[in-house]
C-alpha atoms as a PDB file:
ATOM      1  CA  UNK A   1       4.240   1.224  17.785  1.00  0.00           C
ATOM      2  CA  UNK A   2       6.071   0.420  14.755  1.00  0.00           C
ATOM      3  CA  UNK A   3       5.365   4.022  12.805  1.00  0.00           C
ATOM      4  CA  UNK A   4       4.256   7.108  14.788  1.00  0.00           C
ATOM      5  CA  UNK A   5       3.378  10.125  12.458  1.00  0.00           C
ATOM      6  CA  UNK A   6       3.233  13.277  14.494  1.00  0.00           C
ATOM      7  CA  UNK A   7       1.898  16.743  13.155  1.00  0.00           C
ATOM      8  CA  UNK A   8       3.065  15.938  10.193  1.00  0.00           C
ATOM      9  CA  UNK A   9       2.507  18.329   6.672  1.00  0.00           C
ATOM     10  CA  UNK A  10       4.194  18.912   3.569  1.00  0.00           C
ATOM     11  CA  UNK A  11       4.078  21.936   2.299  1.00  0.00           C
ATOM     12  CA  UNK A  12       5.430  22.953  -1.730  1.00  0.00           C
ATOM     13  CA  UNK A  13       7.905  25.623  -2.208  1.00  0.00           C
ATOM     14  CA  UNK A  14       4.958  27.175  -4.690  1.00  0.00           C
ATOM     15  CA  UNK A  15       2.871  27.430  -1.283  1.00  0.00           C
ATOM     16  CA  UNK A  16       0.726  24.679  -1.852  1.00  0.00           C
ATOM     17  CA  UNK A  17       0.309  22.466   0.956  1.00  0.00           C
ATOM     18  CA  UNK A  18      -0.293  18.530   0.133  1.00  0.00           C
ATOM     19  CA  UNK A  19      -1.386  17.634   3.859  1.00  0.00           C
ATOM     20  CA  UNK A  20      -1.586  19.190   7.281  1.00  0.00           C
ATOM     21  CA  UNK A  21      -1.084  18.189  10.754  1.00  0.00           C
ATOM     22  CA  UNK A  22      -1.256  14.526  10.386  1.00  0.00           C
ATOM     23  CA  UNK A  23      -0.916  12.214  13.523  1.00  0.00           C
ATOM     24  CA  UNK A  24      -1.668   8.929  13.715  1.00  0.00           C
ATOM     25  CA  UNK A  25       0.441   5.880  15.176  1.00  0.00           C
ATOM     26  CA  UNK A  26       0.593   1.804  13.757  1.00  0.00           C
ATOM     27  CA  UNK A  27       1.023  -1.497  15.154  1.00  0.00           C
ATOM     28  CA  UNK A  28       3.365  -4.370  13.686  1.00  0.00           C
ATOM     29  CA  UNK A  29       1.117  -6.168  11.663  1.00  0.00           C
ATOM     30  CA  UNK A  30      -1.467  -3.768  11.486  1.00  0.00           C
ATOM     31  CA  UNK A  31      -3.437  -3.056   7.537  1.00  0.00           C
ATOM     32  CA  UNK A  32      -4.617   0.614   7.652  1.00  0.00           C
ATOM     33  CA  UNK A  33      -6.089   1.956   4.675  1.00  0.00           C
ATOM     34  CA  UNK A  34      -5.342   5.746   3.959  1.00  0.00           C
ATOM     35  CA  UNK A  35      -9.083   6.849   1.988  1.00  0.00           C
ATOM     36  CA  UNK A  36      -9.869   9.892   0.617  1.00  0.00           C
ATOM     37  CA  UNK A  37     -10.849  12.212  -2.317  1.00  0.00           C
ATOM     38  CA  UNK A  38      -8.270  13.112  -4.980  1.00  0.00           C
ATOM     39  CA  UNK A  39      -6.047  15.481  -4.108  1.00  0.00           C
ATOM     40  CA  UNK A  40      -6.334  15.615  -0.251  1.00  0.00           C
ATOM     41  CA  UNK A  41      -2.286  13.822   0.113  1.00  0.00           C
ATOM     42  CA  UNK A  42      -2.801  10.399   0.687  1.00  0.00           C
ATOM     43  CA  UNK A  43      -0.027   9.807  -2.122  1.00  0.00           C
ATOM     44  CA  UNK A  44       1.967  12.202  -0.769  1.00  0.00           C
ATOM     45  CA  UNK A  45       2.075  11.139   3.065  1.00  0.00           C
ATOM     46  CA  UNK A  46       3.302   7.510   1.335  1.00  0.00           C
ATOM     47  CA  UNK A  47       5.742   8.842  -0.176  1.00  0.00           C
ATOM     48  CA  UNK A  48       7.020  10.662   2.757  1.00  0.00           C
ATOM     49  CA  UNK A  49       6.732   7.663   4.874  1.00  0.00           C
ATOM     50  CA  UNK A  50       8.515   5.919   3.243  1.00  0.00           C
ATOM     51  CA  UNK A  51      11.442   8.032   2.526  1.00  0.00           C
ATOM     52  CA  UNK A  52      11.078   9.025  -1.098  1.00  0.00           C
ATOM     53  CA  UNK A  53      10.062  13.315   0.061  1.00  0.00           C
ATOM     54  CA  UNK A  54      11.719  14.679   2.731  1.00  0.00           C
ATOM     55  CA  UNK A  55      10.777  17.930   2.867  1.00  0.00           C
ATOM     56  CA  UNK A  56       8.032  17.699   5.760  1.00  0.00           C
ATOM     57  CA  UNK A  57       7.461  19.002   9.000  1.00  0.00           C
ATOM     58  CA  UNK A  58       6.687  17.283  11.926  1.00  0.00           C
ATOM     59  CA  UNK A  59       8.180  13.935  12.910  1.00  0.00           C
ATOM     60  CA  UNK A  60       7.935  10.329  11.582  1.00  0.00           C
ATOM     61  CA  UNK A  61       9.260   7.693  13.359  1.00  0.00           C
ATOM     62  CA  UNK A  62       9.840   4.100  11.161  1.00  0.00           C
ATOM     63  CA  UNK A  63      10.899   1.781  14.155  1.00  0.00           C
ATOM     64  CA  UNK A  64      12.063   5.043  16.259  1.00  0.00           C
ATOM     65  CA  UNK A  65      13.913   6.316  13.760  1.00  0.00           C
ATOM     66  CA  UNK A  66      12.988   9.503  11.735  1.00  0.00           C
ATOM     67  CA  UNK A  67      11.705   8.814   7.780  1.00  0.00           C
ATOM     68  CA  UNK A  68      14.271  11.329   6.461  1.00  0.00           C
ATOM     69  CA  UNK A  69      17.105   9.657   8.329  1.00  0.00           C
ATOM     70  CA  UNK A  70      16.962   5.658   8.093  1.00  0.00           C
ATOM     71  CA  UNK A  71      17.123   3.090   6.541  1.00  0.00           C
ATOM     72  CA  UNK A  72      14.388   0.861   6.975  1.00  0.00           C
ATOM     73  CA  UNK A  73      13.531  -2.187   4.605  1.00  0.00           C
ATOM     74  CA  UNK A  74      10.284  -1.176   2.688  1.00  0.00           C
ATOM     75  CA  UNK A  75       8.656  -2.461  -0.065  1.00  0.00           C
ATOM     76  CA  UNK A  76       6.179  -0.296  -2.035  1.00  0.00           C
ATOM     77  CA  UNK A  77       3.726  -0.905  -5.164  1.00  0.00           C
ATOM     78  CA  UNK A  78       2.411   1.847  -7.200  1.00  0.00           C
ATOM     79  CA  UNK A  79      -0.968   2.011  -9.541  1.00  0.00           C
ATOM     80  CA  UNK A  80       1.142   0.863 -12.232  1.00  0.00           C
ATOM     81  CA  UNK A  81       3.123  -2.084 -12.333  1.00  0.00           C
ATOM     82  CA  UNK A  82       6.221  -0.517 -13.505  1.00  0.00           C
ATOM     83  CA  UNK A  83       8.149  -3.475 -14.763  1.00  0.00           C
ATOM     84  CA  UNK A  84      11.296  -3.183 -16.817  1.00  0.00           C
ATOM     85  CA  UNK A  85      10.104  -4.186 -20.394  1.00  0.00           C
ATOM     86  CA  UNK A  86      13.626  -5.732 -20.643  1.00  0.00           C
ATOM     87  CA  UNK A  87      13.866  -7.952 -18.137  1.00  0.00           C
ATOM     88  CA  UNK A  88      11.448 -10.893 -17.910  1.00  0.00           C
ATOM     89  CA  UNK A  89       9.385 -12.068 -15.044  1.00  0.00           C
ATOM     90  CA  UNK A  90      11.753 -13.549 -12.858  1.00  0.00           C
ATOM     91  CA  UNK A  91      14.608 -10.676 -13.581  1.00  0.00           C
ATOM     92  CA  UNK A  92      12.055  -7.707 -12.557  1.00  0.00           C
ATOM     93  CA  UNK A  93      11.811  -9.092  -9.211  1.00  0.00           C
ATOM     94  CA  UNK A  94      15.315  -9.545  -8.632  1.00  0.00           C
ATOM     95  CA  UNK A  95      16.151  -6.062  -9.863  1.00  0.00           C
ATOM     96  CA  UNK A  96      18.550  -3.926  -8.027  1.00  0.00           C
ATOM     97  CA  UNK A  97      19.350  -7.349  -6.139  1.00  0.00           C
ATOM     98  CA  UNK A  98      23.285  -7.220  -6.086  1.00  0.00           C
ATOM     99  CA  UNK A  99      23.695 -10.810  -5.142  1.00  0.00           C
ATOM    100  CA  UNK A 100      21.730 -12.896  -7.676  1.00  0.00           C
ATOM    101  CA  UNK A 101      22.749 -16.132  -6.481  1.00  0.00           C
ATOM    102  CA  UNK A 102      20.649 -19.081  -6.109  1.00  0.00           C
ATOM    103  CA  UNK A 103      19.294 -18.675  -3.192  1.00  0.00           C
ATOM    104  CA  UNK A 104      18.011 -15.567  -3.661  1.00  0.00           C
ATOM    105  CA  UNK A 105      16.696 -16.836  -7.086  1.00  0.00           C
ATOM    106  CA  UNK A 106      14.809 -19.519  -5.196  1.00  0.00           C
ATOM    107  CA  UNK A 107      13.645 -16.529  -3.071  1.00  0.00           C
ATOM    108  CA  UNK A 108      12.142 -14.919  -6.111  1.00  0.00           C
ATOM    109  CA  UNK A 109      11.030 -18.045  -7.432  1.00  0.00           C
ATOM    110  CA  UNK A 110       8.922 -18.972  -4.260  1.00  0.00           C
ATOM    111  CA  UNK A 111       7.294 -15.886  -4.239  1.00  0.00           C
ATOM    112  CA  UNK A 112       6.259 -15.981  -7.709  1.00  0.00           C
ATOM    113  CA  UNK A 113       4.486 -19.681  -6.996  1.00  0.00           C
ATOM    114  CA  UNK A 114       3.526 -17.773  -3.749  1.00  0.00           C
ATOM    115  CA  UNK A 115       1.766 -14.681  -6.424  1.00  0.00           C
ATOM    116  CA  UNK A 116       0.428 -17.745  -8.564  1.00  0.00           C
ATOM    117  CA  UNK A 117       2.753 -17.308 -11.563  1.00  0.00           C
ATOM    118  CA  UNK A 118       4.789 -20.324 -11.731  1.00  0.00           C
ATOM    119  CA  UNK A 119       5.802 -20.892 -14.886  1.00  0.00           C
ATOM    120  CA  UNK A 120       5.906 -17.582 -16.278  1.00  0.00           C
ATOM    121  CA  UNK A 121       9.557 -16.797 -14.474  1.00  0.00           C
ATOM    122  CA  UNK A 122      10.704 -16.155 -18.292  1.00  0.00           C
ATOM    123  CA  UNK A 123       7.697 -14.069 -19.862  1.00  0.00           C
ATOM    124  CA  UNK A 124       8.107 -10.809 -20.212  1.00  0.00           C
ATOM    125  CA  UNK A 125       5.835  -7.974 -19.479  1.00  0.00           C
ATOM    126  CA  UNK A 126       4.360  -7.569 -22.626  1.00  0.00           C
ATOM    127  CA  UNK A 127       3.218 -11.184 -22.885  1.00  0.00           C
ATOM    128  CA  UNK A 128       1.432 -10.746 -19.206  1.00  0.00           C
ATOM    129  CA  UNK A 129      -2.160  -8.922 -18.736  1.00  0.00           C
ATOM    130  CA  UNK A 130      -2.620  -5.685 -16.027  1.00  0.00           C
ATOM    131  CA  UNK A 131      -3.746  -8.666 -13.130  1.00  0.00           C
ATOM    132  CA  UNK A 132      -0.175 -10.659 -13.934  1.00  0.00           C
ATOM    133  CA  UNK A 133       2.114  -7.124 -13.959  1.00  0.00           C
ATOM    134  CA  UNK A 134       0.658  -6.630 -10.606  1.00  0.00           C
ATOM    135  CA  UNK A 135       1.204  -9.641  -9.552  1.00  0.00           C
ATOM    136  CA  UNK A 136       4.662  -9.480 -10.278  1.00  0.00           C
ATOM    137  CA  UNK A 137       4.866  -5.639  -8.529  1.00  0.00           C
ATOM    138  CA  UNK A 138       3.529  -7.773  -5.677  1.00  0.00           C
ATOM    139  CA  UNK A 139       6.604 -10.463  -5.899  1.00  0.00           C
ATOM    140  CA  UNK A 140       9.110  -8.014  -6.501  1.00  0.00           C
ATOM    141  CA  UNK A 141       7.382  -5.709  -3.242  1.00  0.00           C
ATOM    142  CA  UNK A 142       7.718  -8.806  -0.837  1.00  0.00           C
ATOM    143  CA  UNK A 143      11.449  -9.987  -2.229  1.00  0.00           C
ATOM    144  CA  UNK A 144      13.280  -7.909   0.510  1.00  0.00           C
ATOM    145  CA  UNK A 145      10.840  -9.163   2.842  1.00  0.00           C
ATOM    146  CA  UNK A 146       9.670  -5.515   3.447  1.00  0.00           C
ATOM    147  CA  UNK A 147       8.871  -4.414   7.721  1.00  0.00           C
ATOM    148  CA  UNK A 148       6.489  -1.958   5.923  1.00  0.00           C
ATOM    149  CA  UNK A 149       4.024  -2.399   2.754  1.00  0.00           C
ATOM    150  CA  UNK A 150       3.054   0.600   0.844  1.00  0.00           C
ATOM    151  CA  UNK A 151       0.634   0.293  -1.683  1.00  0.00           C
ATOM    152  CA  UNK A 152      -0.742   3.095  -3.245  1.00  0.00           C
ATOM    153  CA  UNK A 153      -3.746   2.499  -5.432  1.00  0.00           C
ATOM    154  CA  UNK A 154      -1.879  -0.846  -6.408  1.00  0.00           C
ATOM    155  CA  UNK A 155      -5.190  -2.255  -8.044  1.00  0.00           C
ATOM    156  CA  UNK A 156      -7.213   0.481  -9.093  1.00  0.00           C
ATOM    157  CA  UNK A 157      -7.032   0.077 -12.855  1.00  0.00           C
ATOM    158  CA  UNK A 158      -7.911  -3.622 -12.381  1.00  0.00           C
ATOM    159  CA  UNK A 159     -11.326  -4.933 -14.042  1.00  0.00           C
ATOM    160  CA  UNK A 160     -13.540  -5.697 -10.766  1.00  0.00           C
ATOM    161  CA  UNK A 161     -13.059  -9.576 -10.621  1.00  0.00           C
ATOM    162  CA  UNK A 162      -9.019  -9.266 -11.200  1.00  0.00           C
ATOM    163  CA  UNK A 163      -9.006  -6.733  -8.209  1.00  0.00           C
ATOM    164  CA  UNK A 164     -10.670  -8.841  -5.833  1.00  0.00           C
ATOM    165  CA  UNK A 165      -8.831 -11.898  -6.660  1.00  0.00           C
ATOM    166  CA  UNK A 166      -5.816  -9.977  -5.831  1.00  0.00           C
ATOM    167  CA  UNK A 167      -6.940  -8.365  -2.723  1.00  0.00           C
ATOM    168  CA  UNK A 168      -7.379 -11.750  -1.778  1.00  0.00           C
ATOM    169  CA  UNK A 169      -3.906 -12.936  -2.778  1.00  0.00           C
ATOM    170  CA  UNK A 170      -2.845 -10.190  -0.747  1.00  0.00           C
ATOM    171  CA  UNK A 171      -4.463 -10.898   2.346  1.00  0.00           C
ATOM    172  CA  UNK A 172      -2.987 -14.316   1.982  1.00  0.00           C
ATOM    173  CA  UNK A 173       0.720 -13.098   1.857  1.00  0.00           C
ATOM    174  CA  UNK A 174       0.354 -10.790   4.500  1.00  0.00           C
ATOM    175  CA  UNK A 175      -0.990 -13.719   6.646  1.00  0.00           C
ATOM    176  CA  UNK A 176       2.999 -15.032   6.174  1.00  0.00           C
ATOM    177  CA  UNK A 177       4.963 -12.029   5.928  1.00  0.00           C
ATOM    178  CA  UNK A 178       3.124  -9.615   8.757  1.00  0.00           C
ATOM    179  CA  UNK A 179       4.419  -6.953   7.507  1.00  0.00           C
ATOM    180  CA  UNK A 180       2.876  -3.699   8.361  1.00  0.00           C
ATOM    181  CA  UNK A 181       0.611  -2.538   5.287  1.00  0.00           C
ATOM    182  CA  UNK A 182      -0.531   1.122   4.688  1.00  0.00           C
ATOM    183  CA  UNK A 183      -3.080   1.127   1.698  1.00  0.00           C
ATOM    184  CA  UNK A 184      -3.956   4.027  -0.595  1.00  0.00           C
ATOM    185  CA  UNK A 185      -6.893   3.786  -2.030  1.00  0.00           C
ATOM    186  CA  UNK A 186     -10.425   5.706  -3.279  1.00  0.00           C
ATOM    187  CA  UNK A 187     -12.630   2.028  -2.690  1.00  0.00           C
ATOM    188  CA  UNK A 188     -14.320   2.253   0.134  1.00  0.00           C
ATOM    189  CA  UNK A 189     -15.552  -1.337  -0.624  1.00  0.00           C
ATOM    190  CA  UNK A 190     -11.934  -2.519  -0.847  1.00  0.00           C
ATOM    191  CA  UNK A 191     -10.669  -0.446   2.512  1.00  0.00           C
ATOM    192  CA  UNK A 192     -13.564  -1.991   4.699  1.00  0.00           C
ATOM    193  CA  UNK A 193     -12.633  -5.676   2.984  1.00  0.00           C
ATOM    194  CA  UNK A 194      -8.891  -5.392   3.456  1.00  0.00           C
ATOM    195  CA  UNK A 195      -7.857  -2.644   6.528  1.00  0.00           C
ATOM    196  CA  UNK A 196      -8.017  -2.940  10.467  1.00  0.00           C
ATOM    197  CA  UNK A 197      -8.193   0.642  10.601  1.00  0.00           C
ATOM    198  CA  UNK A 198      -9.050   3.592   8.311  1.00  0.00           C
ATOM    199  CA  UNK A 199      -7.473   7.022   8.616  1.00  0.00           C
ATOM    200  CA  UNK A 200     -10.592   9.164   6.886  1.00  0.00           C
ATOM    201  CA  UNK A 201      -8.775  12.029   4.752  1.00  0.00           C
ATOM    202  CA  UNK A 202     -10.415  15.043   3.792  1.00  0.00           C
ATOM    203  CA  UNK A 203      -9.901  19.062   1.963  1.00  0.00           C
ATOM    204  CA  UNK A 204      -7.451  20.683   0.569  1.00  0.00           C
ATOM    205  CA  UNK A 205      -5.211  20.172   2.063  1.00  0.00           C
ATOM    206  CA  UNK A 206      -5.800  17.146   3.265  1.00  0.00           C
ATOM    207  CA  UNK A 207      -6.438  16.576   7.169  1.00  0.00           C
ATOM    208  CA  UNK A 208      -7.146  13.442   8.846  1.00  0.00           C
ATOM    209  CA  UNK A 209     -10.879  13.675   9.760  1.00  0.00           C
ATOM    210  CA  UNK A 210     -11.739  10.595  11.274  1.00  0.00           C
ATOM    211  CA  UNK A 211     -10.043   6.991  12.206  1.00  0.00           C
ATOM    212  CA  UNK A 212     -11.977   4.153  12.629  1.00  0.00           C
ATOM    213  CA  UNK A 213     -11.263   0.449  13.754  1.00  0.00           C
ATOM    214  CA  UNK A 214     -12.903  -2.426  11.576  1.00  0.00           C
ATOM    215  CA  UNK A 215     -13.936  -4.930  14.121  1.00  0.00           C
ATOM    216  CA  UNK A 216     -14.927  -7.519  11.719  1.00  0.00           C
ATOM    217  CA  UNK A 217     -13.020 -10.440  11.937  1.00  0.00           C
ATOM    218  CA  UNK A 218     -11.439 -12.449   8.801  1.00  0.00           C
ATOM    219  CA  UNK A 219     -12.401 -13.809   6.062  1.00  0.00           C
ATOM    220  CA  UNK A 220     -14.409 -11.176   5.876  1.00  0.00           C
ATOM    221  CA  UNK A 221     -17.816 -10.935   3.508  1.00  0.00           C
ATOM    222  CA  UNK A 222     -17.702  -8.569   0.483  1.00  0.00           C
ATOM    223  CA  UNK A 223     -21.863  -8.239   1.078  1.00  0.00           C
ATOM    224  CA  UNK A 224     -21.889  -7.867   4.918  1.00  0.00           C
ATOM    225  CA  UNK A 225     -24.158  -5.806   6.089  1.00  0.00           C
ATOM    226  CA  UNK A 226     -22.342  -4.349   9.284  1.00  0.00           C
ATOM    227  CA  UNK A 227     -19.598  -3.282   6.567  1.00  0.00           C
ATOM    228  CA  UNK A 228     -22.183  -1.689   4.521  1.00  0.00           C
ATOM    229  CA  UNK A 229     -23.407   0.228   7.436  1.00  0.00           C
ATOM    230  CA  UNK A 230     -19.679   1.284   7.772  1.00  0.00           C
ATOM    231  CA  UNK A 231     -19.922   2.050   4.230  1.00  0.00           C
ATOM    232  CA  UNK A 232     -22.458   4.694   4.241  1.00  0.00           C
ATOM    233  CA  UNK A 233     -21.257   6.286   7.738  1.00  0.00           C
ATOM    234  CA  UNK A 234     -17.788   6.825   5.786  1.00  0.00           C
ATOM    235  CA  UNK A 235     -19.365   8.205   2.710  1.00  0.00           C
ATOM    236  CA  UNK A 236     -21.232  10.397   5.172  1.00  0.00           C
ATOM    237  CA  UNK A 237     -17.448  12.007   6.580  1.00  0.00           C
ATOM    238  CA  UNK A 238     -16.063  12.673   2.862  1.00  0.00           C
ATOM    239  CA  UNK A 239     -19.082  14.833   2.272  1.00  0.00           C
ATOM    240  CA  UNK A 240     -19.149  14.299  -0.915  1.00  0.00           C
ATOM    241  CA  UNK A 241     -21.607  17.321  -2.239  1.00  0.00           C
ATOM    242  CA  UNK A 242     -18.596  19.670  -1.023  1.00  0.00           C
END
């Protein structure tokens, strides 16, 4: 197992508590989606996972090595795009790169044919709509070539057609890269089209309810009707009318 989470839970000096008791293990390779209502910690397990908070208890392990401790190459998307407005196209992926030399340019520039944005290397944000931005997050997330993907929410402010175009896009890099993914998201639709697994959270705070294995092989349909039998058993474990 690449990442093993063990009774982990993060709990706020104010005495809130974001999540509680979380264990759950992943395989190289592996695309587990994280669902949930708002406000039961998905966000806030990512971000522990991958190094940004600290302050948990429990243990977890990237590659056998605690969160809080190593230094593990991840790459992580956000809702938002969060490009520099300064810098264009080609520039936000290489940002932070030290050594901008030209092979790591033709990195960058592969992976922006690879996102479908050839030609734009020189636009800048502002000239690009919300399905381009993210397109770009996507570049600059793959650019270290990342062992882990986090991606929380990363197309949830997408029209409908933009997001599935891009879940497909996604699908097709991980295909190359194999890195492991671990997706945040409130799309039930999306989780059951993209993920191998799906860690059910639920309450306040959040505990992991449920995990379930998505057996369906891919390319998957977005109207099968095995998913949508999945569908309704998982909107049956967020119990919703609480």
């Amino acid at each position: 197992m690449v990442l093993v989470v063990d009774q982990a839970t993060r709990e706020f000096d104010n005495g809130n508590t974001a999540f509680r008791n979380i264990s759950f293990s992943a395989e190289h390779g592996e695309i587990i989606g994280l669902l949930g209502t708002s406000g039961c910690g998905k966000s806030t397990l990512l971000r522990t996972i991958s190094g940004l908070d600290t302050l948990y208890a429990g243990s977890i392990l990237l590659n056998g090595c605690e969160a809080r401790d190593c230094d593990v190459n991840i790459g992580y998307m956000f809702q938002e795009p969060r490009l520099m407005p300064w810098l264009n196209v080609l520039e936000n992926v290489l940002f932070g790169e030290k050594n901008q030399k030209n092979q790591r340019k033709d990195t960058a520039l592969n992976l922006l044919e690879l996102v479908g944005l050839k030609g734009f290397e020189k636009n800048y944000p502002k000239e690009l709509s919300g399905g381009m931005a993210q397109r770009v997050a996507i570049a600059r997330a793959l650019f270290t070539s990342p062992d882990f993907l986090l991606l929380d929410e990363p197309f949830s402010a997408l029209d409908a057609f933009t997001k599935m175009q891009l879940q497909d896009l996604l699908l097709s890099v991980w295909e190359k890269s194999k890195a492991t993914l671990l997706l945040v998201t409130h799309d039930i639709d999306e989780a059951l089209y993209l993920c191998d697994r799906l860690l059910i959270f639920r309450g306040q705070p959040g505990e992991l309810c449920k995990e379930i294995k998505i057996n369906h092989p891919r390319p998957r349909s977005r109207g099968d009707e095995e998913l949508a039998k999945e569908k309704k058993h998982i909107l049956s474990l967020l119990d919703l009318e609480k």
